[in-house]
N, C-alpha and C. Protein backbone atom coordinates (compact mmCIF):
# COMPACT_ATOMS: atom_id res chain seq x y z
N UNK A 1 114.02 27.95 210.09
CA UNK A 1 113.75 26.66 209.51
C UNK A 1 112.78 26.84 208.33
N UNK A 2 112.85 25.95 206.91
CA UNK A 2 112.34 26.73 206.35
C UNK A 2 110.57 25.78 206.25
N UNK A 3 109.71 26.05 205.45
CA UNK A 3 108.34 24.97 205.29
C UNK A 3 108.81 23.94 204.89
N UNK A 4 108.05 22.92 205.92
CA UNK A 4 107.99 21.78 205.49
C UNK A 4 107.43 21.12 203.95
N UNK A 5 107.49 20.15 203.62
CA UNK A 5 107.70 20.12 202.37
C UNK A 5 105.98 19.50 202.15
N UNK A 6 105.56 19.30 203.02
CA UNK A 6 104.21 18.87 202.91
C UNK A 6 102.90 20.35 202.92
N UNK A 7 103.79 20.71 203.53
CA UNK A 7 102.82 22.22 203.94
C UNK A 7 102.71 23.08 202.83
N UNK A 8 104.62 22.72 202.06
CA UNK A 8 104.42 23.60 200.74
C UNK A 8 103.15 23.11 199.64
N UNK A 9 103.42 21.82 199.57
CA UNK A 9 102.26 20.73 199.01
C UNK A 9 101.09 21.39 199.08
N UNK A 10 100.39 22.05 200.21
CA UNK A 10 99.32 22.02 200.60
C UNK A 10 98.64 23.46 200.49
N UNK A 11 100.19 24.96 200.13
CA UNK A 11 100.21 25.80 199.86
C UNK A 11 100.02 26.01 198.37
N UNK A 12 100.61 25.01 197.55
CA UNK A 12 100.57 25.06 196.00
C UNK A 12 99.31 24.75 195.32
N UNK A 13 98.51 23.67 196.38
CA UNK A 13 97.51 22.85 195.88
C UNK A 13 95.88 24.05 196.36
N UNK A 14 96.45 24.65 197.53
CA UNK A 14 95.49 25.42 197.78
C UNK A 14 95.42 26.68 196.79
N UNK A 15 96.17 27.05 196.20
CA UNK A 15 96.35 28.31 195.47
C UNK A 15 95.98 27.63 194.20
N UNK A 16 95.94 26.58 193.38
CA UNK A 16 95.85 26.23 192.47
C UNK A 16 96.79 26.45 191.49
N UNK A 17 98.33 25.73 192.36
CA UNK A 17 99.74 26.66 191.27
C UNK A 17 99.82 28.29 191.11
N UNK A 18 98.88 29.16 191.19
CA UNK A 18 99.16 30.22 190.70
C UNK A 18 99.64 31.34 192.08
N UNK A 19 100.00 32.44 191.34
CA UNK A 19 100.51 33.30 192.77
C UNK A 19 99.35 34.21 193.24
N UNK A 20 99.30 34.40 194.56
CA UNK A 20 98.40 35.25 195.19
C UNK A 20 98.31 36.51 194.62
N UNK A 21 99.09 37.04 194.42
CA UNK A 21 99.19 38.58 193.58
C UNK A 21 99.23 38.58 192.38
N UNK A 22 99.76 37.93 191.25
CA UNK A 22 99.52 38.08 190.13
C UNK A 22 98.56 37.67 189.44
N UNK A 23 98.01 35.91 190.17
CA UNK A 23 97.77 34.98 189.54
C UNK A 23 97.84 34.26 188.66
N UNK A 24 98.84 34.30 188.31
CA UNK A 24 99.49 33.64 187.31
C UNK A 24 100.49 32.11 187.56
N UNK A 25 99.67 30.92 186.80
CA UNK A 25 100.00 29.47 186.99
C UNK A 25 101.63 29.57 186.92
N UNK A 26 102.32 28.97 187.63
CA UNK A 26 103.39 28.71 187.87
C UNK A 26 103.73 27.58 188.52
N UNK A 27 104.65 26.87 187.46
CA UNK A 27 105.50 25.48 187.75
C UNK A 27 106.05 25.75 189.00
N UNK A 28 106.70 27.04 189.16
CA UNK A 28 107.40 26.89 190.84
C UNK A 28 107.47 27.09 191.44
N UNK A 29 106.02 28.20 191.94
CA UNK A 29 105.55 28.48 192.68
C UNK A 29 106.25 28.87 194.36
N UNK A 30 106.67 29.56 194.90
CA UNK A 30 107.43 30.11 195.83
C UNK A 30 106.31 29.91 196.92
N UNK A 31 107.01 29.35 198.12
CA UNK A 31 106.23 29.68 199.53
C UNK A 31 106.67 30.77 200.17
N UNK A 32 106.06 31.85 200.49
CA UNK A 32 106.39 32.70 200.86
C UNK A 32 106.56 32.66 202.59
N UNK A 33 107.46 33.13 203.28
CA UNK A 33 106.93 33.68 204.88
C UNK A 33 107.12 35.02 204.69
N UNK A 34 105.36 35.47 205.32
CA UNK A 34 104.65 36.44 205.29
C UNK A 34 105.47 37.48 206.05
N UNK A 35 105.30 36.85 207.44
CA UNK A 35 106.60 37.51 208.62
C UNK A 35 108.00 36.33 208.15
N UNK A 36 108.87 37.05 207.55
CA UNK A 36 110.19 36.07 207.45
C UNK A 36 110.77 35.32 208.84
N UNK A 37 111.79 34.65 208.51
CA UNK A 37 111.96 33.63 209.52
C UNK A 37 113.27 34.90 210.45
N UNK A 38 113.47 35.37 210.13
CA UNK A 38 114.53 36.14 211.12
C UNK A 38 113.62 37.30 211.71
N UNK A 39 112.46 37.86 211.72
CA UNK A 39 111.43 38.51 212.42
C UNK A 39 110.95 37.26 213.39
N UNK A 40 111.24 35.58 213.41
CA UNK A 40 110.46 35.22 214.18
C UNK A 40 109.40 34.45 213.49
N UNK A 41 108.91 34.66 212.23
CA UNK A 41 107.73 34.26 211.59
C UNK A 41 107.93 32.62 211.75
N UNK A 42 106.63 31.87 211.99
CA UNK A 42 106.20 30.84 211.94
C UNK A 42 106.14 30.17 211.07
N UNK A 43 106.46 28.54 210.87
CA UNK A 43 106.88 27.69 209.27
C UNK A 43 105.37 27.35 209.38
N UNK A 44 104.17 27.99 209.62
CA UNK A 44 102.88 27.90 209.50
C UNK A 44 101.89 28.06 208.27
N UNK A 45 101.07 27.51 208.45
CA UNK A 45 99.92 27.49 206.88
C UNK A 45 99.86 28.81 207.03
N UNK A 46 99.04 29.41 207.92
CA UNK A 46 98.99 31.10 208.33
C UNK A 46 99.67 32.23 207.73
N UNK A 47 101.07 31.63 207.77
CA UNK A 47 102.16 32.46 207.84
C UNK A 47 102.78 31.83 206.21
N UNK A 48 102.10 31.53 205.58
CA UNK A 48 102.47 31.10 204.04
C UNK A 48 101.60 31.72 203.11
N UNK A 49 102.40 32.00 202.03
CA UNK A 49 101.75 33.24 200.61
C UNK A 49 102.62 32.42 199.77
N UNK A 50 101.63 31.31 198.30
CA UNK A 50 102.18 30.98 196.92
C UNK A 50 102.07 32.80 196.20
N UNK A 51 103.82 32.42 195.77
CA UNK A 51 103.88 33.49 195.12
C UNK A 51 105.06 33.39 193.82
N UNK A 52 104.92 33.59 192.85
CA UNK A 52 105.85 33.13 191.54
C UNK A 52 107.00 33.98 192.08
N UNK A 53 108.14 33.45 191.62
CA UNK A 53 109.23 33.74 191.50
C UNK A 53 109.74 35.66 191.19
N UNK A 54 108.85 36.00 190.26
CA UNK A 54 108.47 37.45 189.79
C UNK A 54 108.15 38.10 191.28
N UNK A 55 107.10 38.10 191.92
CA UNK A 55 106.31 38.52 192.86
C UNK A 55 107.29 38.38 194.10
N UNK A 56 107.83 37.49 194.30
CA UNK A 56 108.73 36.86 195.00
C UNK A 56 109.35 37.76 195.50
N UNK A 57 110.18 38.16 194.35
CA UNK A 57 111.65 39.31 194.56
C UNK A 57 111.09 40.79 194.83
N UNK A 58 109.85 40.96 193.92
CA UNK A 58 109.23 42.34 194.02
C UNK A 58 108.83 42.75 195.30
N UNK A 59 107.93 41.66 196.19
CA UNK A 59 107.28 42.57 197.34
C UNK A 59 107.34 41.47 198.62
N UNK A 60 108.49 40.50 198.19
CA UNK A 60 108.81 39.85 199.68
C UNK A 60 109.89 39.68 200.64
N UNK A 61 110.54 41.18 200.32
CA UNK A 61 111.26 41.71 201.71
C UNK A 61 110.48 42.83 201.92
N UNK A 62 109.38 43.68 201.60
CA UNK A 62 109.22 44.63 201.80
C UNK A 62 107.91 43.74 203.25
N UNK A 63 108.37 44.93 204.33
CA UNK A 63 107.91 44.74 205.74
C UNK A 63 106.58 45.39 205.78
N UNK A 64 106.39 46.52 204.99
CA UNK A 64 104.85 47.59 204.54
C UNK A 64 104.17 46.38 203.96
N UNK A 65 104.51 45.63 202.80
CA UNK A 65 103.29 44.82 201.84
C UNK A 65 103.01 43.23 203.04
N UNK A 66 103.22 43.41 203.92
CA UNK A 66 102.90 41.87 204.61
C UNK A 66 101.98 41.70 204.95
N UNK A 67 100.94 43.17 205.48
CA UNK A 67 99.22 43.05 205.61
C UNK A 67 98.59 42.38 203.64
N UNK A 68 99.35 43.51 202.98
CA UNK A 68 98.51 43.57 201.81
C UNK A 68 98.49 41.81 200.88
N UNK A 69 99.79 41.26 201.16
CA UNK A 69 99.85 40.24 200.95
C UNK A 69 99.23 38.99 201.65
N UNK A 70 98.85 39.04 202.78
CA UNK A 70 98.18 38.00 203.26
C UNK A 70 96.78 38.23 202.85
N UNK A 71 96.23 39.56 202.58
CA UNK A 71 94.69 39.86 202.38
C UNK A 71 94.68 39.05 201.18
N UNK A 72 95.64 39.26 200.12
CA UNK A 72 95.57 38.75 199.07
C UNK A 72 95.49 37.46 198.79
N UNK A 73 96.43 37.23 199.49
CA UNK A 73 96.10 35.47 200.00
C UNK A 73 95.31 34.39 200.00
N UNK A 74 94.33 35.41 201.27
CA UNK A 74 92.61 35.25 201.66
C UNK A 74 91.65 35.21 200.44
N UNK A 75 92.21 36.12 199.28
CA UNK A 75 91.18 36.49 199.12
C UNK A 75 91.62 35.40 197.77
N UNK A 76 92.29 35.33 197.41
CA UNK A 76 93.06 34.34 196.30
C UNK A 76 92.20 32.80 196.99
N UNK A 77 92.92 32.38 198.38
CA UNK A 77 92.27 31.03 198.65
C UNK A 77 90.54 31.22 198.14
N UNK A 78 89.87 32.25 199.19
CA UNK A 78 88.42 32.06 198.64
C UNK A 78 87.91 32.09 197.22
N UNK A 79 88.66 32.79 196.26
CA UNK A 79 88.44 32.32 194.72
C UNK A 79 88.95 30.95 194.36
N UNK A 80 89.66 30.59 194.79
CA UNK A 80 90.51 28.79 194.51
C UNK A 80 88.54 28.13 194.58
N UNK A 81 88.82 28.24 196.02
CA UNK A 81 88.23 27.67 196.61
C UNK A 81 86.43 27.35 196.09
N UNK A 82 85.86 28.04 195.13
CA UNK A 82 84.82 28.16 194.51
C UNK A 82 84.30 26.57 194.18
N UNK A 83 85.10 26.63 192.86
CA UNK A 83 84.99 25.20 192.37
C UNK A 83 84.97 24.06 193.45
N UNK A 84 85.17 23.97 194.34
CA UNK A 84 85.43 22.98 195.48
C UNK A 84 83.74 23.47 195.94
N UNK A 85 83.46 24.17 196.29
CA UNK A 85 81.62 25.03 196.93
C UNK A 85 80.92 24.69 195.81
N UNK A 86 81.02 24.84 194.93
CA UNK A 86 79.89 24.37 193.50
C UNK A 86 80.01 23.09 193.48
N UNK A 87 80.88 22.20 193.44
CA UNK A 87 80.69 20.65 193.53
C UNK A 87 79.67 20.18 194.75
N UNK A 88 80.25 20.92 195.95
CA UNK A 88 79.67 20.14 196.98
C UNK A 88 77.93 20.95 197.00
N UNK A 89 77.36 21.90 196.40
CA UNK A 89 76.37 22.38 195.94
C UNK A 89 75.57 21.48 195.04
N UNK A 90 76.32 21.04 194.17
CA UNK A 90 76.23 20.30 192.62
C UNK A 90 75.66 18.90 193.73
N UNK A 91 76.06 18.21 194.64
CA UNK A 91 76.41 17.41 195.16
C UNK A 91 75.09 17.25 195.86
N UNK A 92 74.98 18.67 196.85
CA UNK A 92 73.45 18.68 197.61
C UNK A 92 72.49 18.64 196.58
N UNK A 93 72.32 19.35 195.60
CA UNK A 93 71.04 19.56 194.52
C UNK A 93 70.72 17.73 194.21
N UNK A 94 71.80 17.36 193.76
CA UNK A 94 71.76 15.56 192.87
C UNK A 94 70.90 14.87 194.23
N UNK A 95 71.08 15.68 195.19
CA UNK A 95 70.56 14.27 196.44
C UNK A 95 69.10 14.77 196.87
N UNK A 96 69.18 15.92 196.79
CA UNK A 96 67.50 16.21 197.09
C UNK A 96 66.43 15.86 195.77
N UNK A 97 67.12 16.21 194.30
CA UNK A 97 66.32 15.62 193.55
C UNK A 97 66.46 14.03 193.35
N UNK A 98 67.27 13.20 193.92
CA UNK A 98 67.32 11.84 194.53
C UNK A 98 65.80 11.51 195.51
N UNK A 99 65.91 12.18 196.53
CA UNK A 99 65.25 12.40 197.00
C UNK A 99 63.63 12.51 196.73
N UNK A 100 63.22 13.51 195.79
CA UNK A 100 62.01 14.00 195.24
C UNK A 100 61.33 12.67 194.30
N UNK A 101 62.51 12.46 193.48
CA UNK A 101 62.23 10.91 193.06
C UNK A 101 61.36 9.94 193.58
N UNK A 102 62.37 9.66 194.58
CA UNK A 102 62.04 8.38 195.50
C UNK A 102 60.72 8.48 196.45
N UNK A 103 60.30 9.86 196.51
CA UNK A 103 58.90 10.33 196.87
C UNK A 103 57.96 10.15 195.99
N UNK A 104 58.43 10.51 194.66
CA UNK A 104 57.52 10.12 193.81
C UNK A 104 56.30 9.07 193.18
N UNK A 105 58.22 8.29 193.18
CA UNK A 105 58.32 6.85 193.20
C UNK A 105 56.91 6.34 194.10
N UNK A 106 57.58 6.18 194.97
CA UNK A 106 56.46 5.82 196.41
C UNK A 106 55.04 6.24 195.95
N UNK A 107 54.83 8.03 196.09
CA UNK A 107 53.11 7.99 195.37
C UNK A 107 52.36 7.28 194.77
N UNK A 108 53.49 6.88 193.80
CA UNK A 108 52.59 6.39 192.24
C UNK A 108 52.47 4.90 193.04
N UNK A 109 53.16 4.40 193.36
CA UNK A 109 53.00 2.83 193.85
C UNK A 109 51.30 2.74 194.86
N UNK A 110 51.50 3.96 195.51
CA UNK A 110 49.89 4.06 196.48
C UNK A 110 48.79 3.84 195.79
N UNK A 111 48.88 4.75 194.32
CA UNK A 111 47.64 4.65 193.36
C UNK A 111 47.32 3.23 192.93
């Protein structure tokens, strides 16, 4: 059965369009199964690699690259994933100096 069409959604959006191995933005971005569906492999987030069309054909029947490709994966999501950690960083800093303010604030009113 192949990914659901929401999961692919969620595979494209996590990768940021581009492919795990090349990285390179791509309109059409391929869902990969890591373990294919006739090994058994799962229509799972887990078991999904964005990978361009190029990458695709090159190293996704090969049964050797299925560790190397999910590492890549991993390691692709945790670079996506940056910009999403600096906002919510960006996010804590704005509220503690919110914060420091409103302490301030308060002092000066004591005097």
């Amino acid at each position: 059965m192949p990914f659901a069409e929401t999961l692919k959604k969620e595979v494209r959006e996590k990768s940021n369009f581009r492919c795990c191995i090349c990285e390179q933005i791509q309109i059409d971005i391929e869902v990969h199964h890591i373990v294919p569906e006739s090994d058994y492999g799962p229509d799972t987030f887990d078991n999904a690699a964005p990978l361009c069309p190029n990458c695709h054909s090159n190293l996704g029947n090969d049964p050797l690259k299925r560790n190397r490709i999910k590492e890549k994966r991993d390691l692709w999501y945790n670079r996506c994933d940056v910009p999403n950690r600096t906002i919510d960083m960006l996010t804590q800093i704005e509220k503690i100096l919110t914060d420091i303010r409103g302490s301030e604030i308060k002092e000066e009113g004591k005097e």
